[in-house]
PDB file of N, CA and C in Angstrom:
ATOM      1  N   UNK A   1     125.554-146.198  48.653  1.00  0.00           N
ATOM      2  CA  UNK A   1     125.765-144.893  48.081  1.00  0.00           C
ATOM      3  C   UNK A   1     126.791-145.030  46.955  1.00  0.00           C
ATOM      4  N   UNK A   2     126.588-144.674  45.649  1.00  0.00           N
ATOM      5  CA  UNK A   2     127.520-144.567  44.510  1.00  0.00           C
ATOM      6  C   UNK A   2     128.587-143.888  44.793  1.00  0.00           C
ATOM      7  N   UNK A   3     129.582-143.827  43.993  1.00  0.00           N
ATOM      8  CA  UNK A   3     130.779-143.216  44.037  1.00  0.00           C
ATOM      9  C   UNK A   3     130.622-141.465  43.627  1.00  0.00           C
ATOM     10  N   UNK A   4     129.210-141.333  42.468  1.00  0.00           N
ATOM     11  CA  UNK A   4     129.014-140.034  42.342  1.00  0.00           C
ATOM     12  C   UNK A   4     128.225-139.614  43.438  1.00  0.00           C
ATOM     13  N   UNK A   5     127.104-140.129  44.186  1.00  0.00           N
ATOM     14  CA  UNK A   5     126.628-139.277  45.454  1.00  0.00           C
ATOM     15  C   UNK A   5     127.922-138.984  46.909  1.00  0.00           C
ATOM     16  N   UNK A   6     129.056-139.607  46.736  1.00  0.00           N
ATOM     17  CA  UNK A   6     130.037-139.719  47.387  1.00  0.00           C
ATOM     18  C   UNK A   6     131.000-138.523  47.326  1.00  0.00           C
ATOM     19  N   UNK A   7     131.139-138.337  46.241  1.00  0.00           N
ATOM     20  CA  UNK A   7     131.651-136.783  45.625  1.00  0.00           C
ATOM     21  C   UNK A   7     131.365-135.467  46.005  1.00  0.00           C
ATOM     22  N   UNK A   8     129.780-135.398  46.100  1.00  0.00           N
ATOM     23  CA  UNK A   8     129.128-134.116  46.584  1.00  0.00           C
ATOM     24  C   UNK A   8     129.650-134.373  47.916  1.00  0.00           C
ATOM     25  N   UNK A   9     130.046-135.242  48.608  1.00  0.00           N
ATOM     26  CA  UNK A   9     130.159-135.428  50.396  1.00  0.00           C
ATOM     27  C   UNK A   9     131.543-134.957  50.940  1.00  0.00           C
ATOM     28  N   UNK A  10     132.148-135.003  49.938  1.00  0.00           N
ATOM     29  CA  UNK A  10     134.204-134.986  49.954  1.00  0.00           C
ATOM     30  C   UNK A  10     134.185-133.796  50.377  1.00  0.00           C
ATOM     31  N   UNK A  11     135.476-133.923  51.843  1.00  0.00           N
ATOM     32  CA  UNK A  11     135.572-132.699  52.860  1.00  0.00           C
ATOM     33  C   UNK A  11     136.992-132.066  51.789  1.00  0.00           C
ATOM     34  N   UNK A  12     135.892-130.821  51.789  1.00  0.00           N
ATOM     35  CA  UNK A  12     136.790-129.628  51.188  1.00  0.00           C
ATOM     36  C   UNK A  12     136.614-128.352  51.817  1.00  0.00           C
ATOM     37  N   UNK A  13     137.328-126.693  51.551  1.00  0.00           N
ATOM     38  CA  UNK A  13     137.611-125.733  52.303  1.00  0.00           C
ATOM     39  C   UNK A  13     135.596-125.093  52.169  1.00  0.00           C
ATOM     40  N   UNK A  14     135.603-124.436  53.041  1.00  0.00           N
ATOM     41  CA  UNK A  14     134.690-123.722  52.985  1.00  0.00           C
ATOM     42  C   UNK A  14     134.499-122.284  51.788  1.00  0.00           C
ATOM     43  N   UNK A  15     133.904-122.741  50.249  1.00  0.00           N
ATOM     44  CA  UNK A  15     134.447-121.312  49.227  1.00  0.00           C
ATOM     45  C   UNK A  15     133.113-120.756  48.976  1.00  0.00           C
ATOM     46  N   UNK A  16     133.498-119.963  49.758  1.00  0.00           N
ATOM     47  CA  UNK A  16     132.046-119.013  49.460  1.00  0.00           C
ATOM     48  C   UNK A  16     132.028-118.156  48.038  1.00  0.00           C
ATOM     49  N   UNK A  17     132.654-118.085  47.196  1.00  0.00           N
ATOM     50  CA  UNK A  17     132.474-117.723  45.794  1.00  0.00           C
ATOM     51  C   UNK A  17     131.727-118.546  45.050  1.00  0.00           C
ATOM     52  N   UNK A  18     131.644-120.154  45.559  1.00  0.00           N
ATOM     53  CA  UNK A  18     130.970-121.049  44.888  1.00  0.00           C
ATOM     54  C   UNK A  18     129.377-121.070  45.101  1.00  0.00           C
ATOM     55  N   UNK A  19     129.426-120.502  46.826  1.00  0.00           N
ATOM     56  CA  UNK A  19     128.161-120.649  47.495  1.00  0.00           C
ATOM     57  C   UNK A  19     127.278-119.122  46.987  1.00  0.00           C
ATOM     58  N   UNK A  20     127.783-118.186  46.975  1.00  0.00           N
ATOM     59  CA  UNK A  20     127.397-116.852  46.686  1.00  0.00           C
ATOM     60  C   UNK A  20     127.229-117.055  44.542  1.00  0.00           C
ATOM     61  N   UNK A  21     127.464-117.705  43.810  1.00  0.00           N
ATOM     62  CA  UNK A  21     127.341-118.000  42.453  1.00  0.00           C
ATOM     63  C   UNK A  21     126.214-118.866  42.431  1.00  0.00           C
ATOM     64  N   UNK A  22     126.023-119.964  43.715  1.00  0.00           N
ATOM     65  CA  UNK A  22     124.729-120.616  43.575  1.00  0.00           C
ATOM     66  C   UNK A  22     123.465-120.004  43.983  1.00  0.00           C
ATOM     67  N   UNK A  23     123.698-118.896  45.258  1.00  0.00           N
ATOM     68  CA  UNK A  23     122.451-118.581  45.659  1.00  0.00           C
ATOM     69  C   UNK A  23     122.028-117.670  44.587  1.00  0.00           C
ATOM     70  N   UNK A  24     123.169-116.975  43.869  1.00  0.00           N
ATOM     71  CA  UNK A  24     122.709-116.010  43.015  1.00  0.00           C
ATOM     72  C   UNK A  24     122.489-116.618  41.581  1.00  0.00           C
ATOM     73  N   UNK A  25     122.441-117.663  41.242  1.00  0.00           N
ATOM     74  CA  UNK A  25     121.646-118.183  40.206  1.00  0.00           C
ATOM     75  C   UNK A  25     120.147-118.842  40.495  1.00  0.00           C
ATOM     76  N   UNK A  26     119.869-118.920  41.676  1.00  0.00           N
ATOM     77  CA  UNK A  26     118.386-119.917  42.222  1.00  0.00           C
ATOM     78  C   UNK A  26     117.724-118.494  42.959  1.00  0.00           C
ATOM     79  N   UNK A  27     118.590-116.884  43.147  1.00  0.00           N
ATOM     80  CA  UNK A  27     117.583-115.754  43.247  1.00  0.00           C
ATOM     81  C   UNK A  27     117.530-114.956  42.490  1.00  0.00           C
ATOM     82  N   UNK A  28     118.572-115.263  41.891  1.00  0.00           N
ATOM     83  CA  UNK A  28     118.664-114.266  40.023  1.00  0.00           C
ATOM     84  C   UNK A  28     119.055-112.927  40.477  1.00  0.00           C
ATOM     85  N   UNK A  29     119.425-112.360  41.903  1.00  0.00           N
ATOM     86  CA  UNK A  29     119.685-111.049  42.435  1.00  0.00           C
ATOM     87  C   UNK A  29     120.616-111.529  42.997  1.00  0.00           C
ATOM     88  N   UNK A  30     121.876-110.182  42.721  1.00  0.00           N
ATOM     89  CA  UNK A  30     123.031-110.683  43.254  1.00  0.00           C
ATOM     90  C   UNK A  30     123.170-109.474  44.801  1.00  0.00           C
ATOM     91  N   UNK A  31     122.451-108.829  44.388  1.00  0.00           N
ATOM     92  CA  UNK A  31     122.186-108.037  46.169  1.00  0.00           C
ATOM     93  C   UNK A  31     121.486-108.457  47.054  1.00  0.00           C
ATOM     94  N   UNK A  32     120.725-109.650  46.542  1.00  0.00           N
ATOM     95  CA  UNK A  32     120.156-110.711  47.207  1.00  0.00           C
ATOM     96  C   UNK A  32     121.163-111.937  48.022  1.00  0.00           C
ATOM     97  N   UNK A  33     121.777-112.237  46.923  1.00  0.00           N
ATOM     98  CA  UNK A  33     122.702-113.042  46.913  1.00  0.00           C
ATOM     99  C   UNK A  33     123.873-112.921  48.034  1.00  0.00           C
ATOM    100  N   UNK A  34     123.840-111.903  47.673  1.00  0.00           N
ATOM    101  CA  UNK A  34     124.950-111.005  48.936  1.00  0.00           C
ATOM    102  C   UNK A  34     125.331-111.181  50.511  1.00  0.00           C
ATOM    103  N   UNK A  35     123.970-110.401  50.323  1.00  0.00           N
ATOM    104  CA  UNK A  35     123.363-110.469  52.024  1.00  0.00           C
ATOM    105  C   UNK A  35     122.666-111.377  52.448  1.00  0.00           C
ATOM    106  N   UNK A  36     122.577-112.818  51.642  1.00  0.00           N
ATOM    107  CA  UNK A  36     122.370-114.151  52.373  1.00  0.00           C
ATOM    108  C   UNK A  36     123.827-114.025  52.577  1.00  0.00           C
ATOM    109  N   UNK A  37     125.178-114.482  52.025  1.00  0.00           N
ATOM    110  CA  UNK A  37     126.630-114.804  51.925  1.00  0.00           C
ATOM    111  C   UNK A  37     126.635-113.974  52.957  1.00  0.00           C
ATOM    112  N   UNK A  38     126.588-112.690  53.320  1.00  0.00           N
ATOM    113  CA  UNK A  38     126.705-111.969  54.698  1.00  0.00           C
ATOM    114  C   UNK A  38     126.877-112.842  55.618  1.00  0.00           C
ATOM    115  N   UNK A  39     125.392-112.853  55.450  1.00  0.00           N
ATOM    116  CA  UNK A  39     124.346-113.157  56.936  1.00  0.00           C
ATOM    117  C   UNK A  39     125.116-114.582  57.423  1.00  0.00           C
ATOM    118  N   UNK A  40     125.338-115.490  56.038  1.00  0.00           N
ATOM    119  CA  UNK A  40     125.666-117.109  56.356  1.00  0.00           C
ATOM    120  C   UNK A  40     127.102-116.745  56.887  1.00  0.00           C
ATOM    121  N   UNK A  41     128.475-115.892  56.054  1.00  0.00           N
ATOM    122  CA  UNK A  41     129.569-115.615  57.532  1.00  0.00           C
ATOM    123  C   UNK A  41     129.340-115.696  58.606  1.00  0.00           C
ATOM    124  N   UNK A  42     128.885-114.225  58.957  1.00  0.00           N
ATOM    125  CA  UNK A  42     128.438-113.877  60.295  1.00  0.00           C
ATOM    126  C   UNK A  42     127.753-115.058  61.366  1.00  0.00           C
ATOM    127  N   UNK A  43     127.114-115.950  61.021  1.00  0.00           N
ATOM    128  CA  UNK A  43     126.495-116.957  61.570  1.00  0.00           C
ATOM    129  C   UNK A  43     127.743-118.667  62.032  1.00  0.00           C
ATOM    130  N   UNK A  44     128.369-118.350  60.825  1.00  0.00           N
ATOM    131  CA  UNK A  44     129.379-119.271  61.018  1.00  0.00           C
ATOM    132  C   UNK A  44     130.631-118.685  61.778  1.00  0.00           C
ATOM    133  N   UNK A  45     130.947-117.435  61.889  1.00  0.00           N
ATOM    134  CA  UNK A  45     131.424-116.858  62.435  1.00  0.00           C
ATOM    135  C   UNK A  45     131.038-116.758  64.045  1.00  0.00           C
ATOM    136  N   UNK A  46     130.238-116.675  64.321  1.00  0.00           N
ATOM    137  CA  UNK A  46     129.465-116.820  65.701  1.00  0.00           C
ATOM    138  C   UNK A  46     129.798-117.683  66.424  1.00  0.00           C
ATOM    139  N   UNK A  47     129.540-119.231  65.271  1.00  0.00           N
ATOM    140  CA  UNK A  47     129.102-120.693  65.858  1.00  0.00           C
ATOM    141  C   UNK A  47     130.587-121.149  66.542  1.00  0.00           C
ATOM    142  N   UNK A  48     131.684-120.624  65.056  1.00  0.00           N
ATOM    143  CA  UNK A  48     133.017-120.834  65.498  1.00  0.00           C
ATOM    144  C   UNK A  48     133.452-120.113  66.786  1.00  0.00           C
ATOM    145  N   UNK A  49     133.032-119.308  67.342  1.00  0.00           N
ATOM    146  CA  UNK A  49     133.590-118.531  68.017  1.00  0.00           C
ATOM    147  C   UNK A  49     132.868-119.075  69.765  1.00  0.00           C
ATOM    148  N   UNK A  50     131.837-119.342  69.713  1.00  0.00           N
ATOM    149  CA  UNK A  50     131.565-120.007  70.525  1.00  0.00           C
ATOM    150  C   UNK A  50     132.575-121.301  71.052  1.00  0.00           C
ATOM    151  N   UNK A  51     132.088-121.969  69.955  1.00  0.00           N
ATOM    152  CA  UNK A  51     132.707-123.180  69.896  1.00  0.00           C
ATOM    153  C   UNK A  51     134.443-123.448  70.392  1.00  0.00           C
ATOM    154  N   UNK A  52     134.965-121.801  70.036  1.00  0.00           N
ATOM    155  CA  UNK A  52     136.287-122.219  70.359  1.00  0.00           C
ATOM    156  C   UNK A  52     136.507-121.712  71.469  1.00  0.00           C
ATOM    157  N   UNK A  53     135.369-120.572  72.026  1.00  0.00           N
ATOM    158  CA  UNK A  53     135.333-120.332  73.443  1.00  0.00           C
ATOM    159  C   UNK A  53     135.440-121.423  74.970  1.00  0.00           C
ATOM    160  N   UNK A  54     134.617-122.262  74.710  1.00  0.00           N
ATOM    161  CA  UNK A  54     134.469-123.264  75.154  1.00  0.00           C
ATOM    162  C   UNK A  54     135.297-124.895  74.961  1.00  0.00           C
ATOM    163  N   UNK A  55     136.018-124.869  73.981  1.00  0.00           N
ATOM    164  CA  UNK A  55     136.488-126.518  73.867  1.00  0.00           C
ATOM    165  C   UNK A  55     137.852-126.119  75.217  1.00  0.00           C
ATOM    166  N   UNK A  56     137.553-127.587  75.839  1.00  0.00           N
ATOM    167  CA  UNK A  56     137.717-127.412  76.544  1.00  0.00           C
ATOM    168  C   UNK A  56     138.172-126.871  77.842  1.00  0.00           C
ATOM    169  N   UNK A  57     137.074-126.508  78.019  1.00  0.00           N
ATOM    170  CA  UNK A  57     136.766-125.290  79.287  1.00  0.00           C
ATOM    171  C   UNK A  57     134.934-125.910  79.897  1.00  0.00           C
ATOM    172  N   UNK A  58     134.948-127.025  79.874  1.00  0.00           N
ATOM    173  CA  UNK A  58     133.498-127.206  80.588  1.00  0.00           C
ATOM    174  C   UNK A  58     133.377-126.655  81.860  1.00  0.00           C
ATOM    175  N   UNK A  59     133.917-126.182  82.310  1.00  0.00           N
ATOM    176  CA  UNK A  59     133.840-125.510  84.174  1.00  0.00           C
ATOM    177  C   UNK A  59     133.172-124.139  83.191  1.00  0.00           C
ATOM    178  N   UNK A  60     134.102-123.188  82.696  1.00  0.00           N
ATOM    179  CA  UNK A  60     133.313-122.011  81.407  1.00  0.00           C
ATOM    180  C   UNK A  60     132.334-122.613  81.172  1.00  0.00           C
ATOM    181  N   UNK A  61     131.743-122.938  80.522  1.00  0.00           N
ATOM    182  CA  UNK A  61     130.779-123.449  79.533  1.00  0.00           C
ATOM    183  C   UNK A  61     129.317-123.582  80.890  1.00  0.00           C
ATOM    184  N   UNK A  62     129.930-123.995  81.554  1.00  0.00           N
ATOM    185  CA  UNK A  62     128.729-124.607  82.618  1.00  0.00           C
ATOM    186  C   UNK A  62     128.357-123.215  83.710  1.00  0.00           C
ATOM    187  N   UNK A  63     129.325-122.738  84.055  1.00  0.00           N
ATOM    188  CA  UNK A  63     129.130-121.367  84.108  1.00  0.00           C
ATOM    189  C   UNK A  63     128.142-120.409  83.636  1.00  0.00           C
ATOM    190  N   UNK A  64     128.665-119.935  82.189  1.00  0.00           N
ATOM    191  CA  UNK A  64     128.319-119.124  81.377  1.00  0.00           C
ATOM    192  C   UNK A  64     127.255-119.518  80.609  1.00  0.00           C
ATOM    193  N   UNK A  65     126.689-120.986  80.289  1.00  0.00           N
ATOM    194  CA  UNK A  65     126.013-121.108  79.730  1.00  0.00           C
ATOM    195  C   UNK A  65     124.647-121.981  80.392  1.00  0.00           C
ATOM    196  N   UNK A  66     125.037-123.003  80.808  1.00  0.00           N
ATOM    197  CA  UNK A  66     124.269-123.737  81.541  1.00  0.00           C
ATOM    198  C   UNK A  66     124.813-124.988  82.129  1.00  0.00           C
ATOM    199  N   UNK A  67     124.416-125.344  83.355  1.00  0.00           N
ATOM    200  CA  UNK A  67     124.984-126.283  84.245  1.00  0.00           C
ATOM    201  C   UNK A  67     124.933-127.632  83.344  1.00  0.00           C
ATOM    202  N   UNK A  68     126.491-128.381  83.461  1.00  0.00           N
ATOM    203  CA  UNK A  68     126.363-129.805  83.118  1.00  0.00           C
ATOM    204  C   UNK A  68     127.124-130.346  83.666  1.00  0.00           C
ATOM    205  N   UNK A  69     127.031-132.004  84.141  1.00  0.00           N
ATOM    206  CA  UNK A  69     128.239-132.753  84.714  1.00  0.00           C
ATOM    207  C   UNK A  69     129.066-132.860  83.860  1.00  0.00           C
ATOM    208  N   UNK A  70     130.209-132.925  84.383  1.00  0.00           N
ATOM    209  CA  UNK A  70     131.782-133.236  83.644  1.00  0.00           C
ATOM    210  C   UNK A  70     132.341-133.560  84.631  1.00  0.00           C
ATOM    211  N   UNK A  71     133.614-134.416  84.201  1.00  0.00           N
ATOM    212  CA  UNK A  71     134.494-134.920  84.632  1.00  0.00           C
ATOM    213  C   UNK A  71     135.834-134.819  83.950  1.00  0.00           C
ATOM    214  N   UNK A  72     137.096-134.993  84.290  1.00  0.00           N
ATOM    215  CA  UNK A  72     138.138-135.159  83.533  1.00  0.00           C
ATOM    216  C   UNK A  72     139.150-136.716  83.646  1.00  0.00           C
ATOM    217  N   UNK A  73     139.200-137.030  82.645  1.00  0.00           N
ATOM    218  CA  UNK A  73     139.239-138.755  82.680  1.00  0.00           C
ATOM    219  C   UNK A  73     140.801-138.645  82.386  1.00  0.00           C
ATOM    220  N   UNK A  74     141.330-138.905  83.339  1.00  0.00           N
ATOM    221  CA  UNK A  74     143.245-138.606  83.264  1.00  0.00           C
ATOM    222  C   UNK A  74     143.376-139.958  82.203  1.00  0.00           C
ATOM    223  N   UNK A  75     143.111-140.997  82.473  1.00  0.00           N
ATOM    224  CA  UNK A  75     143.521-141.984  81.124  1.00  0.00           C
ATOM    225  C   UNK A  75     143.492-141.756  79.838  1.00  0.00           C
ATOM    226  N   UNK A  76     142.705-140.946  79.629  1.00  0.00           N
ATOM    227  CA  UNK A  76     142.263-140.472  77.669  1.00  0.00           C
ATOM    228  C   UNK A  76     143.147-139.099  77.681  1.00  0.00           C
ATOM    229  N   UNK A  77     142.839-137.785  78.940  1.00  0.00           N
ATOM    230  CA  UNK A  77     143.357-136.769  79.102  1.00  0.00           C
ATOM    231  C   UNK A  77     141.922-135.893  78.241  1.00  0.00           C
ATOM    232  N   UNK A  78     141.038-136.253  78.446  1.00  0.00           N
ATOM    233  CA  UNK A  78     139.947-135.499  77.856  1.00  0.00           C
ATOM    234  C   UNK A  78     139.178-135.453  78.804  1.00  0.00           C
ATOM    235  N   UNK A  79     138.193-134.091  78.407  1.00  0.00           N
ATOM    236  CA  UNK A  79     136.796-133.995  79.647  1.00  0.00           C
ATOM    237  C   UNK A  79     135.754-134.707  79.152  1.00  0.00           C
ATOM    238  N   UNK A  80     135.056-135.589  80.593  1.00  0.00           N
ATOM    239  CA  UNK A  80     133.877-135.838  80.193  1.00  0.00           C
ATOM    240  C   UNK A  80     132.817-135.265  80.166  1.00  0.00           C
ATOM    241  N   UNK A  81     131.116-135.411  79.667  1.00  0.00           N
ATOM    242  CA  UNK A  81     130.044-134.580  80.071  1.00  0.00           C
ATOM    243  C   UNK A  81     129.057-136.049  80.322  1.00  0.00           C
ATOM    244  N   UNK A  82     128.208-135.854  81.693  1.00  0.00           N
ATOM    245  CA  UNK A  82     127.724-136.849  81.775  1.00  0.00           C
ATOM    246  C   UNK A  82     126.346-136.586  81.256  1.00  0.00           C
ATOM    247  N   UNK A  83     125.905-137.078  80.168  1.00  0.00           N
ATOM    248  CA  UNK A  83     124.180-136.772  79.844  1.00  0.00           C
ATOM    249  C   UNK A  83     123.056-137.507  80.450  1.00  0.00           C
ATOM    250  N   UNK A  84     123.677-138.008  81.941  1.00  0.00           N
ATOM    251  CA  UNK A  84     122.404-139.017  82.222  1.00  0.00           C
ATOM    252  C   UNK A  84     122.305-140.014  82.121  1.00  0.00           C
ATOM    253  N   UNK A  85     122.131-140.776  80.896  1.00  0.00           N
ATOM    254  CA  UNK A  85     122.138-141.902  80.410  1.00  0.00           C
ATOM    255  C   UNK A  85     123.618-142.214  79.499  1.00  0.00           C
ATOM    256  N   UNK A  86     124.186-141.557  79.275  1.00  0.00           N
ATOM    257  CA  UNK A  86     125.540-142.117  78.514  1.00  0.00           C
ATOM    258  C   UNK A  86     126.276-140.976  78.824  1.00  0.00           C
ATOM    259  N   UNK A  87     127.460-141.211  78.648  1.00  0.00           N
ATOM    260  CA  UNK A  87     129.020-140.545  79.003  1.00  0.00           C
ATOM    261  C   UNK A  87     129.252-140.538  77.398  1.00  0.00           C
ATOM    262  N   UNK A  88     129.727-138.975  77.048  1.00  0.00           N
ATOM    263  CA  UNK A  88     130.444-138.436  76.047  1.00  0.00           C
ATOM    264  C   UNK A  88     131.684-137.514  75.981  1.00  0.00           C
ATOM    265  N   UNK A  89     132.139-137.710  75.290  1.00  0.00           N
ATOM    266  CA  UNK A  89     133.836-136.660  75.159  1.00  0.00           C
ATOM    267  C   UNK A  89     133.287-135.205  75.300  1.00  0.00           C
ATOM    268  N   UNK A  90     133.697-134.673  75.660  1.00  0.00           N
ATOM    269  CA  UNK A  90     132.811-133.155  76.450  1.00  0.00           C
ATOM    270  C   UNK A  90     133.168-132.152  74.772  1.00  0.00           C
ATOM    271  N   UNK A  91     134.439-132.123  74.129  1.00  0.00           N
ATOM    272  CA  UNK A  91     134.642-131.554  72.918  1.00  0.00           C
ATOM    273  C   UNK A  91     133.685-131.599  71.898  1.00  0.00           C
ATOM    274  N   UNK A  92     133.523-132.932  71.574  1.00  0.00           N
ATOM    275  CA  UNK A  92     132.835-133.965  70.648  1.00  0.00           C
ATOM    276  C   UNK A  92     131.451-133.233  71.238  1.00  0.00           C
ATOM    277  N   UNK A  93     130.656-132.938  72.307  1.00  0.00           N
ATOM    278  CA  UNK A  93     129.479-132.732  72.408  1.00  0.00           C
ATOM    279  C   UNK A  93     129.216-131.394  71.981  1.00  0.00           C
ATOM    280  N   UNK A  94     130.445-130.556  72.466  1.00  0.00           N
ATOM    281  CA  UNK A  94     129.732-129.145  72.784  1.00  0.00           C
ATOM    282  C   UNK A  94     130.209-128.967  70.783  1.00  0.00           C
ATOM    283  N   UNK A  95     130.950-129.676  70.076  1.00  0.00           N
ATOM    284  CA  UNK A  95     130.917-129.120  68.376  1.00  0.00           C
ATOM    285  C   UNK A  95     129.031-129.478  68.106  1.00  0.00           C
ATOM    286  N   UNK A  96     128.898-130.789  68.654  1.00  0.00           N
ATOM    287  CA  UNK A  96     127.860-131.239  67.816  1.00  0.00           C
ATOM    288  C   UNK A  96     126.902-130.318  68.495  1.00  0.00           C
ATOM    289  N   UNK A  97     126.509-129.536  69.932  1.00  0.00           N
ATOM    290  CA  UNK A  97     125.473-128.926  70.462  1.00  0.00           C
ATOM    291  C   UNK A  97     125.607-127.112  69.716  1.00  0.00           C
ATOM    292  N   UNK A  98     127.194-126.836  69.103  1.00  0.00           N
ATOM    293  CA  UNK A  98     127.279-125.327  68.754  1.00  0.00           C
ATOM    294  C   UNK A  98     126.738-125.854  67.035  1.00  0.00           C
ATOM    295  N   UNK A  99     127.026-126.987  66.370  1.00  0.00           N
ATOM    296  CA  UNK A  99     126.855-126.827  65.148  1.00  0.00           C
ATOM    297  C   UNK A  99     125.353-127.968  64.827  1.00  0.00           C
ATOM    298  N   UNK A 100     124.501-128.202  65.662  1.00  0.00           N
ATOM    299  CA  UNK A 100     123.260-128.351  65.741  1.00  0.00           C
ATOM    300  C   UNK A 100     122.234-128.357  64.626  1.00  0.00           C
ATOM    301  N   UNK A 101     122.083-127.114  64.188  1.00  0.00           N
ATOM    302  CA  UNK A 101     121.166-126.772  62.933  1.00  0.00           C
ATOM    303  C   UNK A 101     121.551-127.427  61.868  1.00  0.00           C
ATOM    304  N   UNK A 102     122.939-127.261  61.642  1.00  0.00           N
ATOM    305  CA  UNK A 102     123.746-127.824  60.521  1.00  0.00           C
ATOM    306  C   UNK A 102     123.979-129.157  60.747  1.00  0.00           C
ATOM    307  N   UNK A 103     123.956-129.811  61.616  1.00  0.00           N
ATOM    308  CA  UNK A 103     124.251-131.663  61.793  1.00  0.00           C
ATOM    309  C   UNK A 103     122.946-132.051  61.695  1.00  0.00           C
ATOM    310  N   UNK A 104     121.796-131.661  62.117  1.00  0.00           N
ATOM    311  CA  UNK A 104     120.866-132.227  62.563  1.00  0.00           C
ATOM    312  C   UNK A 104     120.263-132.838  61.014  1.00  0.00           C
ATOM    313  N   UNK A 105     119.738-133.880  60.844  1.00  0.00           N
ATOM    314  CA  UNK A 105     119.223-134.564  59.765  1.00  0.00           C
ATOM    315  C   UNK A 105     117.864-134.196  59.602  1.00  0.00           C
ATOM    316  N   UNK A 106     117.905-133.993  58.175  1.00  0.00           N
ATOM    317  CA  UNK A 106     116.299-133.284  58.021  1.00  0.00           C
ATOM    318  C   UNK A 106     115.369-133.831  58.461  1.00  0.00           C
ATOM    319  N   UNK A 107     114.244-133.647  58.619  1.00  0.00           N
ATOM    320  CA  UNK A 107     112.807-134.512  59.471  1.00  0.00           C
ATOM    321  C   UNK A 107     112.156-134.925  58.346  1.00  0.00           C
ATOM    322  N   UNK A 108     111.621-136.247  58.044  1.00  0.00           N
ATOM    323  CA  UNK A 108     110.560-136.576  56.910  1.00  0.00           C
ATOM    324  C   UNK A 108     109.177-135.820  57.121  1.00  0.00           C
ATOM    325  N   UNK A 109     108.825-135.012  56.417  1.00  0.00           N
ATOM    326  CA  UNK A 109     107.164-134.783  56.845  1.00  0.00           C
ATOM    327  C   UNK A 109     106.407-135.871  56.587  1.00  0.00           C
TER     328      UNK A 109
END
């Protein structure tokens, strides 16, 4: 990967003035534009809120959402989640299972 495809990747704040200027140049409607920027808060707003409902709280989580093994591993001081076949940091899972849509790598057709 070049140093310029590297650039677009650089962790910066979330600016939705930038994101709401792009959708509204690729829909040419800025009341269009809008209420995508809405809708995309509100959604990230959600995901976060979940997400911070739950870090760690897997006893919650398994509860309220659906049953999973965990454990708490006093050597690290983190919870585990057992998936069966491999052991993961219970934090580390439930970001990557609330932010899903957005991690997941596009599919080749």
């Amino acid at each position: 990967m070049s140093e310029e495809d590297m650039s677009e990747h650089e962790l910066k704040p979330l600016d939705f003035e930038e994101i709401l200027k792009i959708i509204e140049d690729k829909f040419g409607d800025y009341r269009k534009a809008y209420e995508i920027e809405k809708y995309i808060k509100q959604r990230i707003r959600a995901i976060c809120e979940f997400y911070l409902r739950y870090k760690d709280k897997p006893a919650l989580f398994s509860e309220e959402q659906f049953s999973i093994k965990w454990s708490y591993d006093r050597l690290t001081g983190t919870y585990i989640v057992d998936l069966g076949n491999r052991y993961t940091e219970y934090n580390y899972w439930l970001f990557k299972l609330a932010f899903k849509g957005v991690l997941e790598e596009e599919k080749t057709k």
